[in-house]
Protein backbone atom coordinates (compact mmCIF):
# COMPACT_ATOMS: atom_id res chain seq x y z
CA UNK A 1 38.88 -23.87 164.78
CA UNK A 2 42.09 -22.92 164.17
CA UNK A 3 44.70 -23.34 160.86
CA UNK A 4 46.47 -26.28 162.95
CA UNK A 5 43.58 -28.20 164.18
CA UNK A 6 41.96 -27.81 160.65
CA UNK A 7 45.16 -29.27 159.29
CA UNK A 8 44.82 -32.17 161.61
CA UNK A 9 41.19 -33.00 160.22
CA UNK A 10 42.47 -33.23 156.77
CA UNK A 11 45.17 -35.48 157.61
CA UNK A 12 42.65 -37.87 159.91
CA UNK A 13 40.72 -37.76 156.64
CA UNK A 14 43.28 -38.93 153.95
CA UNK A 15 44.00 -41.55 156.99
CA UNK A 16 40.36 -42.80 156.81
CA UNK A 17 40.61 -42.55 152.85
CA UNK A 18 43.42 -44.83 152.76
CA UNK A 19 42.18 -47.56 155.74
CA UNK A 20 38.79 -47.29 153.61
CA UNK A 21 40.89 -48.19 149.82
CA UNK A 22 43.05 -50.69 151.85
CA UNK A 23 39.43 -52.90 152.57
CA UNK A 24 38.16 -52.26 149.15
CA UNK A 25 38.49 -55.35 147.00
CA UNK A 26 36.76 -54.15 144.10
CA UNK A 27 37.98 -50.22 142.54
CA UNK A 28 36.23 -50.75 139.59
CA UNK A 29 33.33 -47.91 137.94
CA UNK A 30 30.81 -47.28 139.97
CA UNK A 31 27.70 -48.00 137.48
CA UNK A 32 26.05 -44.66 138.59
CA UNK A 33 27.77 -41.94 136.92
CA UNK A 34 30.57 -42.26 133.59
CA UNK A 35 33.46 -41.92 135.31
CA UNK A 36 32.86 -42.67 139.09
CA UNK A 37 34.85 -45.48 140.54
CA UNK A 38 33.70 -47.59 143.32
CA UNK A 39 37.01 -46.04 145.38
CA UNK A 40 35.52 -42.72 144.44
CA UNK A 41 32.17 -43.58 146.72
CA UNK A 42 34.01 -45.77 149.29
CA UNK A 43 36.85 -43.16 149.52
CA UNK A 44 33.70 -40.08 150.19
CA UNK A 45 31.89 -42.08 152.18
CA UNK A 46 35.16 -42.56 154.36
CA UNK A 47 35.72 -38.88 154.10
CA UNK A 48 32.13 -37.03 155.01
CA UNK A 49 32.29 -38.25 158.83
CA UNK A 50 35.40 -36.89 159.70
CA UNK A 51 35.04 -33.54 157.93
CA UNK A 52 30.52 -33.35 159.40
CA UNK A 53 32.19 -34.17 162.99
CA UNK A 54 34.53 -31.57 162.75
CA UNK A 55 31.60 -29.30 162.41
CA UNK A 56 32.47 -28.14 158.85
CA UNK A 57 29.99 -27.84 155.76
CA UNK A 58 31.19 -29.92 152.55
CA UNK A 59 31.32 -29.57 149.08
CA UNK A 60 32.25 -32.79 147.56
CA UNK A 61 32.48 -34.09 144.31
CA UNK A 62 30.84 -37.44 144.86
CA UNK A 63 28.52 -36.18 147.32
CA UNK A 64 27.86 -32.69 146.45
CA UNK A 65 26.85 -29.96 149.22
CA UNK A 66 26.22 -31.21 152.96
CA UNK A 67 26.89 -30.54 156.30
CA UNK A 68 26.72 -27.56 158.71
CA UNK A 69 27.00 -24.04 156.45
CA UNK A 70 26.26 -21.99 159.93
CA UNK A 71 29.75 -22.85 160.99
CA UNK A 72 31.32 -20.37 158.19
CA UNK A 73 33.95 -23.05 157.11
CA UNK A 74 33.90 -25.03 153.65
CA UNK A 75 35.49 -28.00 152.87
CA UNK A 76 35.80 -28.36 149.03
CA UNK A 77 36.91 -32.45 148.44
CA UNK A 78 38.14 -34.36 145.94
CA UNK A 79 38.18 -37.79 147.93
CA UNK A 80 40.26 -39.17 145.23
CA UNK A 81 41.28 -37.21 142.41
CA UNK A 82 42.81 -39.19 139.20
CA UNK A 83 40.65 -42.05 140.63
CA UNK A 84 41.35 -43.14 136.40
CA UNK A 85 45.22 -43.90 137.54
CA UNK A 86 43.76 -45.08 140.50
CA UNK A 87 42.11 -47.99 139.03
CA UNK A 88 44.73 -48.80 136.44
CA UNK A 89 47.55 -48.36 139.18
CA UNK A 90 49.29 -45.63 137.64
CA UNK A 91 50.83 -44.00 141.64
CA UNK A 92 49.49 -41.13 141.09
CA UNK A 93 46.29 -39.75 142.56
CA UNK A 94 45.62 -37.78 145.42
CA UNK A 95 43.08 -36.50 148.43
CA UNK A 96 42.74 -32.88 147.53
CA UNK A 97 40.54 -31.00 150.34
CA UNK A 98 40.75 -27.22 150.63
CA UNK A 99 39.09 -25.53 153.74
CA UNK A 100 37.68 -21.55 152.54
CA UNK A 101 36.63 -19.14 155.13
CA UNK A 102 34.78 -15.73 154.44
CA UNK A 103 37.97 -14.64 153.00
CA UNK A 104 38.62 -17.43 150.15
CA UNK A 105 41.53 -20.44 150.73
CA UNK A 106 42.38 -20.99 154.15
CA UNK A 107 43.99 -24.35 154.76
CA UNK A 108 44.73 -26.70 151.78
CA UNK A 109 46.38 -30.56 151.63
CA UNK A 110 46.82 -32.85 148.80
CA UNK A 111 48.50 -35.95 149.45
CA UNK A 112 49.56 -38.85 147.08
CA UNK A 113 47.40 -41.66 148.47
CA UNK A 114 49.98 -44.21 146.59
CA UNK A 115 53.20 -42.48 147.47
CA UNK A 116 51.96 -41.20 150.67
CA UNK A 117 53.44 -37.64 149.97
CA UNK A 118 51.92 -34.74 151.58
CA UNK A 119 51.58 -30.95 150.09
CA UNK A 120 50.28 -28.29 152.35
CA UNK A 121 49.64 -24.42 152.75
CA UNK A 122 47.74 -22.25 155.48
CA UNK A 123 47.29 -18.92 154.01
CA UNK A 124 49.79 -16.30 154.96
CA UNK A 125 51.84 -19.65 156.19
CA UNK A 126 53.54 -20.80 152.78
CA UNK A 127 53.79 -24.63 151.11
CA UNK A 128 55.85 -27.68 152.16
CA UNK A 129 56.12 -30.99 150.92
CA UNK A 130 56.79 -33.43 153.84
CA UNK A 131 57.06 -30.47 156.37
CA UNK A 132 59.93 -28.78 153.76
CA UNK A 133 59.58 -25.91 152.54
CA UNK A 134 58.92 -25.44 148.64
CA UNK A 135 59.28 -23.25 145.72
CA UNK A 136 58.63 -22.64 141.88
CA UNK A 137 60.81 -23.67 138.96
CA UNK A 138 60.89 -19.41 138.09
CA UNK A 139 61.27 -20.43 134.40
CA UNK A 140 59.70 -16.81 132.82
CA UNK A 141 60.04 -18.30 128.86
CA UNK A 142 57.05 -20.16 127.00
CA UNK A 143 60.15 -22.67 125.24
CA UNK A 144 62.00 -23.39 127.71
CA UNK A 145 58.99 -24.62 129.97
CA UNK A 146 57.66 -27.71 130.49
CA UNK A 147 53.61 -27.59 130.95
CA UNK A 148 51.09 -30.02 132.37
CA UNK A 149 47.58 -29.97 131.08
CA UNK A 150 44.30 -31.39 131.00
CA UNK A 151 42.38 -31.80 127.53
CA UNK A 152 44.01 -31.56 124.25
CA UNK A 153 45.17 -28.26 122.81
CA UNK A 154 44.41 -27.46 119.01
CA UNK A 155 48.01 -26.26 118.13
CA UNK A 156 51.30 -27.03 119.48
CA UNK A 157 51.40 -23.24 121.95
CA UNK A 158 55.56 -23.02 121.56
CA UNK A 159 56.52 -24.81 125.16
CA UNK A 160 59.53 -27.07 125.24
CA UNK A 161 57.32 -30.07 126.21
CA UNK A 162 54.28 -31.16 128.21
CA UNK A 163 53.02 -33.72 130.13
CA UNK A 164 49.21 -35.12 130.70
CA UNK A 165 49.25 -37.20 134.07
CA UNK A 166 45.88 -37.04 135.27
CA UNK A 167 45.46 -35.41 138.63
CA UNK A 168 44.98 -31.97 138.57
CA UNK A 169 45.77 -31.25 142.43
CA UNK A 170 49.18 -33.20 142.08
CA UNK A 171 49.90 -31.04 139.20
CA UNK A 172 49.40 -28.08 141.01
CA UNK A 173 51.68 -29.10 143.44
CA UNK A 174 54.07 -29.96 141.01
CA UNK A 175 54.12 -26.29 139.55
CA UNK A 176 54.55 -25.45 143.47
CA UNK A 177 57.94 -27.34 143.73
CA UNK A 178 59.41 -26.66 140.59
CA UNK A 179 58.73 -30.26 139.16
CA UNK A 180 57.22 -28.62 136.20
CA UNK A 181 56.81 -24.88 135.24
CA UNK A 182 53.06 -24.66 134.50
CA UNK A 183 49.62 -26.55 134.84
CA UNK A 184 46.73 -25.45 132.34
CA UNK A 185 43.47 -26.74 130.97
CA UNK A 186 43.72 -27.17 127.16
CA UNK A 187 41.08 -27.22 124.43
CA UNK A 188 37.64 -27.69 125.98
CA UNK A 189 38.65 -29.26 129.12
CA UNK A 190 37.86 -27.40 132.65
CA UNK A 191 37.88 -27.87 136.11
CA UNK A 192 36.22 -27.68 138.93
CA UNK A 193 37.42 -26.21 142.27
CA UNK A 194 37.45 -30.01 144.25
CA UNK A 195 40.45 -30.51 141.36
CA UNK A 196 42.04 -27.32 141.91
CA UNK A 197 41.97 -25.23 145.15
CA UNK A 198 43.95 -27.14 147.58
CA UNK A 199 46.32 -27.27 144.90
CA UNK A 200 45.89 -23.83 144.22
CA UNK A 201 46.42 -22.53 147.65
CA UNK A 202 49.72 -24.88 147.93
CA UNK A 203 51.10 -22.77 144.95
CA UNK A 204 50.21 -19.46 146.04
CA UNK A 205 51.58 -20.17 148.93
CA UNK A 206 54.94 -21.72 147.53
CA UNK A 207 54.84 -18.66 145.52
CA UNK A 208 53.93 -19.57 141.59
CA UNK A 209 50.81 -17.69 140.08
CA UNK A 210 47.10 -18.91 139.39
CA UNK A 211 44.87 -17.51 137.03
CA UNK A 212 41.75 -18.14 135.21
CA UNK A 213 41.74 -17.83 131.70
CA UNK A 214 38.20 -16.33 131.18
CA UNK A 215 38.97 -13.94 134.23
CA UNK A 216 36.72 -15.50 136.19
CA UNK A 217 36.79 -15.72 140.10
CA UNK A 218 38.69 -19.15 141.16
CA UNK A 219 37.83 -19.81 144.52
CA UNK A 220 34.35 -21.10 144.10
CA UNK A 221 32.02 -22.30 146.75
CA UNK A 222 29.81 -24.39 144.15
CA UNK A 223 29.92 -26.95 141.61
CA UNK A 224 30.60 -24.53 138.47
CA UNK A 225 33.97 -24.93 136.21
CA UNK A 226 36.62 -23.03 135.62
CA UNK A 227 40.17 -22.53 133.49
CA UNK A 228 42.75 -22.51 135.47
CA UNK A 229 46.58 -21.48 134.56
CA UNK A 230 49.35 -22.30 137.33
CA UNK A 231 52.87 -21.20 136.68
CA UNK A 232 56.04 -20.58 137.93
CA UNK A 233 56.28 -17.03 137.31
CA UNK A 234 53.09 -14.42 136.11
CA UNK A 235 55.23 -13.46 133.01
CA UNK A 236 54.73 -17.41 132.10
CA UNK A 237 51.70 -17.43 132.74
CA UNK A 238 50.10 -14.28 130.63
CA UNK A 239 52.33 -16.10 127.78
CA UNK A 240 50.15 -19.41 128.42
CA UNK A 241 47.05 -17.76 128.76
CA UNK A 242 48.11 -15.47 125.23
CA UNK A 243 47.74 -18.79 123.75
CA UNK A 244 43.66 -18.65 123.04
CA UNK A 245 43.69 -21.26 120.26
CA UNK A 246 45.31 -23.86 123.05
């Protein structure tokens, strides 16, 4: 299957996501799991059919592992990712799903499922938002940057100001187009790669700089965490990741 189909299975899935949130009466927790929302399940269980039919193996976060591995193409899914805002209708929250071949990242899309705005990337392709193409901030100084993150750092790190809005793909994407200059995990908090590869992917491709902050491999195929940086620039981002006591 190739880069443009794939792209047109993710976007028939965020469809199905949002017909399936749209019937939904009641979003609140789940009662299986702290944290799982009952548009978490209904928004997966929209999701899985699409993504099985198109012959692809999934790793989701509500579902875990399923589907077809022999096909050699893995669909890593956040159905809805700041499901939190979700339920307390704060517009923003997302469908993050990032397709990896043998190679890593191949095809990533996170769209706002209240806004309805779309971020993509095919690898070697670049990033657009809305079918325009997008960029980093560039911002290279700790001060003069403003930094999302997840968790709670222990020290103020030196950046100009931050912002905690609670869905890690979106804030990716917002690193991608400049919005802010840098996305990081803080404290104890990490991620795992349904929160972060489609997002990561989008800023590669947009041209801003992911790392891990343990060195550790980021495009992972399972359900293990991991500390991601994104920034605008790698010079920002060594200065972020400098900051061990964050």
């Amino acid at each position: 299957m190739d880069e443009v189909r794939l792209l047109q299975v993710l976007d028939d899935v965020v469809a199905a996501v949002l017909h399936a949130l749209d019937g939904l009466e009641e979003w609140g927790p789940s009662g299986i799991r702290p944290g799982q929302y009952r548009l978490d399940l209904a928004a997966d269980g929209a999701a899985l059919p699409i993504l099985h039919g198109a012959g692809l193996a999934v790793l989701s976060e509500e579902s875990g592992p399923t589907g077809n591995t022999s096909s050699g193409l893995l669909a890593v899914i956040d159905p809805v990712d700041g499901s939190t805002n979700a339920h307390r209708g704060l517009p923003f929250y997302a469908t993050s799903i990032c397709v990896l071949d043998v190679e890593g990242p191949l095809v990533g899309l996170v769209v706002n499922l209240a806004t309805g705005t779309r971020f993509a990337a095919v690898r070697g392709g670049g990033a657009q938002r809305d079918d325009h193409t997008i960029a980093p901030s560039g911002c290279t100084e700790l001060g003069s940057a403003i930094v999302g993150i997840s968790g709670f750092p222990g020290r103020h790190p030196g950046w100009a100001q931050f912002r905690a809005l609670g869905s890690a793909a979106l804030e990716f994407c917002a690193v991608a187009e400049g919005m802010i200059d840098a996305y990081m995990v803080a404290g104890q908090s990490t991620l795992f790669g349904w929160d972060y590869l489609a997002g990561m992917l989008i800023c590669t491709e947009a041209g801003a700089v992911t790392i891990e902050r343990g060195g550790a491999e980021l495009a992972v195929r399972d359900q293990s965490s991991r500390r991601p940086i994104a920034a605008a620039t790698s010079r920002l981002a060594e200065l972020l990741n400098e900051e061990d006591a964050v």
